[in-house]
C-alpha atoms as a PDB file:
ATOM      1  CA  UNK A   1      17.555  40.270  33.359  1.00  0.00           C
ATOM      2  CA  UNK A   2      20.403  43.342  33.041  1.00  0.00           C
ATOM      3  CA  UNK A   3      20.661  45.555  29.986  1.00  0.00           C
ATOM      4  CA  UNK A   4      23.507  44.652  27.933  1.00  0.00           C
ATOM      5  CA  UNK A   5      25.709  47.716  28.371  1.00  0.00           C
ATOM      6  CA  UNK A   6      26.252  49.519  25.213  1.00  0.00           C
ATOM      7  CA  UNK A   7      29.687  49.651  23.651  1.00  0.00           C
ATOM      8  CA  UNK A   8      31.507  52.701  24.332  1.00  0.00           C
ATOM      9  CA  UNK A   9      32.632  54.531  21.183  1.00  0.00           C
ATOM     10  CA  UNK A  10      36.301  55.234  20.456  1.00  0.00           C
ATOM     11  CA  UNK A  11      35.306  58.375  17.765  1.00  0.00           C
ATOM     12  CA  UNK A  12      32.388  60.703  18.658  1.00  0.00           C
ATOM     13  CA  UNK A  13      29.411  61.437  15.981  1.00  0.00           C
ATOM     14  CA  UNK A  14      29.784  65.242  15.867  1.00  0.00           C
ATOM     15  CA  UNK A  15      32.304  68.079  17.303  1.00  0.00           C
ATOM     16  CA  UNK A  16      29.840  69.015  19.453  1.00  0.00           C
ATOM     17  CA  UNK A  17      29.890  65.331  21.450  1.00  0.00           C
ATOM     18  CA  UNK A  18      33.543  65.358  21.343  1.00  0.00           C
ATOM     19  CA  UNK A  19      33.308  68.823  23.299  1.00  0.00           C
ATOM     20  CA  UNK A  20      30.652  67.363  25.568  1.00  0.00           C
ATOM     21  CA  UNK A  21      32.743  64.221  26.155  1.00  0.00           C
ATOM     22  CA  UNK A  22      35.782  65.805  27.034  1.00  0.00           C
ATOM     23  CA  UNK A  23      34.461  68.119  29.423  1.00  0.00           C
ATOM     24  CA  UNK A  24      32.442  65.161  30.585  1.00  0.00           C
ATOM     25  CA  UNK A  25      36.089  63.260  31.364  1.00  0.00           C
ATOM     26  CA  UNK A  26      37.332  66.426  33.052  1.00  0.00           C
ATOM     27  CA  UNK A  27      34.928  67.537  35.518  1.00  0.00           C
ATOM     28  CA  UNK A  28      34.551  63.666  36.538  1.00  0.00           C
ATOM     29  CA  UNK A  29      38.869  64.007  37.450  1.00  0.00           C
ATOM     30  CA  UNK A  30      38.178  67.284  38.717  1.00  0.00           C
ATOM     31  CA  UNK A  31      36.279  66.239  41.403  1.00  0.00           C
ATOM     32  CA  UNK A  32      37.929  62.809  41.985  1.00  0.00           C
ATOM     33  CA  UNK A  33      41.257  65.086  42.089  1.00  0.00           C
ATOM     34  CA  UNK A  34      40.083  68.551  43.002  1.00  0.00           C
ATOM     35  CA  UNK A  35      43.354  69.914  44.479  1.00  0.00           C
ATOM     36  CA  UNK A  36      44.627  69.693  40.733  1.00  0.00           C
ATOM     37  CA  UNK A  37      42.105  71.995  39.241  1.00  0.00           C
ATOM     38  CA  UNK A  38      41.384  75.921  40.308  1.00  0.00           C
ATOM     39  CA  UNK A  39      38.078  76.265  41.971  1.00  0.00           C
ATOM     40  CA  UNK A  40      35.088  77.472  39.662  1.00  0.00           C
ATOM     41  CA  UNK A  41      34.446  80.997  40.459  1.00  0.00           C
ATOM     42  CA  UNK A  42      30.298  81.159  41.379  1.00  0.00           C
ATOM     43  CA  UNK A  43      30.223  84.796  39.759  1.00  0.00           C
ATOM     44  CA  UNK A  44      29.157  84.446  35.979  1.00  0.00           C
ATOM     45  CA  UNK A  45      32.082  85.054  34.063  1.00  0.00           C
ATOM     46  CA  UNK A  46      30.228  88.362  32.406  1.00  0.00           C
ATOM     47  CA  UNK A  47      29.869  89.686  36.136  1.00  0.00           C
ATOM     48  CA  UNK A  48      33.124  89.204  36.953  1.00  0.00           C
ATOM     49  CA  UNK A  49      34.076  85.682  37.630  1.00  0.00           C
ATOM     50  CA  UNK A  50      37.574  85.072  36.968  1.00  0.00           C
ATOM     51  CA  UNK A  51      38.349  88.982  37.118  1.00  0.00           C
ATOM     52  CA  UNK A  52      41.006  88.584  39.961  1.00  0.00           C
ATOM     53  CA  UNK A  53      42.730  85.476  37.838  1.00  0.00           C
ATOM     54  CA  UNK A  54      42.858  87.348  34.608  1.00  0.00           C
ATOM     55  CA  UNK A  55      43.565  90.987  35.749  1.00  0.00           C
ATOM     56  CA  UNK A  56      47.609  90.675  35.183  1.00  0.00           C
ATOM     57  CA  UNK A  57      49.755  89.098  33.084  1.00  0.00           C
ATOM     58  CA  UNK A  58      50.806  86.591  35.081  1.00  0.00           C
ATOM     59  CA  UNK A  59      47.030  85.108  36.064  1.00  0.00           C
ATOM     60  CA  UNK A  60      46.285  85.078  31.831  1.00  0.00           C
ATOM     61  CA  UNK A  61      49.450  83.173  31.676  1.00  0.00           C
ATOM     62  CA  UNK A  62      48.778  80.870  33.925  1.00  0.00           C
ATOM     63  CA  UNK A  63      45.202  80.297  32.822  1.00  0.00           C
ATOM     64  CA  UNK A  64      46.404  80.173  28.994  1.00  0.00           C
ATOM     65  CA  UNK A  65      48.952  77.184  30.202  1.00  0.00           C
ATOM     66  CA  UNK A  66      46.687  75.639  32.306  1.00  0.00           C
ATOM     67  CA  UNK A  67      44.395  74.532  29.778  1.00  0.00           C
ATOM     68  CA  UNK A  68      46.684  74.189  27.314  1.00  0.00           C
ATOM     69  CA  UNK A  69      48.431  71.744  29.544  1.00  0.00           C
ATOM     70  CA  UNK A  70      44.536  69.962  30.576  1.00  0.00           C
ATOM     71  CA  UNK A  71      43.931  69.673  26.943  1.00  0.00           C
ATOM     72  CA  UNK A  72      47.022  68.005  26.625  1.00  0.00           C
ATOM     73  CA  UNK A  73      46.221  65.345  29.039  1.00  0.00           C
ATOM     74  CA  UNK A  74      42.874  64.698  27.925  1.00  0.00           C
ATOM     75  CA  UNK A  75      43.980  63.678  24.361  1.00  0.00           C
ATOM     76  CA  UNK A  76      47.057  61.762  25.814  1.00  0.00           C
ATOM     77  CA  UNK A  77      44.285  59.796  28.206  1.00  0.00           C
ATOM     78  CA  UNK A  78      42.131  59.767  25.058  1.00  0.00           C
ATOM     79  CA  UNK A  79      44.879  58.393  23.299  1.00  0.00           C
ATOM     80  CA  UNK A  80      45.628  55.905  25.927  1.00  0.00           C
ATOM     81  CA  UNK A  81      41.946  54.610  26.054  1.00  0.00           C
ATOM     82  CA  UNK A  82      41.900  53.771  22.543  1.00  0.00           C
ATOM     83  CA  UNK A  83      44.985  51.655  22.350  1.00  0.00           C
ATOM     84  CA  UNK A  84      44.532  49.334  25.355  1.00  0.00           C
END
């Protein structure tokens, strides 16, 4: 006998489970897609990670658009899931 499968919900309890879920969504398309997404750096941020990206203008730019534009997409896909 198999577990019914609980019902997914369309609006999270808390902001913190929204956060969790949405970073849940995109690290699972990150690494179905990962020639979309910049690499993660394996240098702590604090030590340096990320230092050659946002050293100039240009690489904050970038960055700033980047996740502006994957926040973006993640509430249009939200958006999509809850209107079937």
């Amino acid at each position: 006998m198999k577990p019914e499968p609980q019902p997914k919900r369309v609006r999270p309890h808390s902001l913190g489970e929204a956060f969790r879920l949405t970073h849940e969504r995109w690290l699972n398309r990150a690494i179905k897609h990962p020639r979309r997404y910049p690499t993660i750096p394996s240098i702590r941020v604090d030590a340096g990670g990320f230092d050659q990206l946002t050293e100039t203008p240009l690489g904050r730019s970038w960055a700033e658009q980047w996740w502006h534009d994957t926040f973006r997409s993640m509430d249009a896909n939200q958006a999509d899931a809850a209107n079937p």
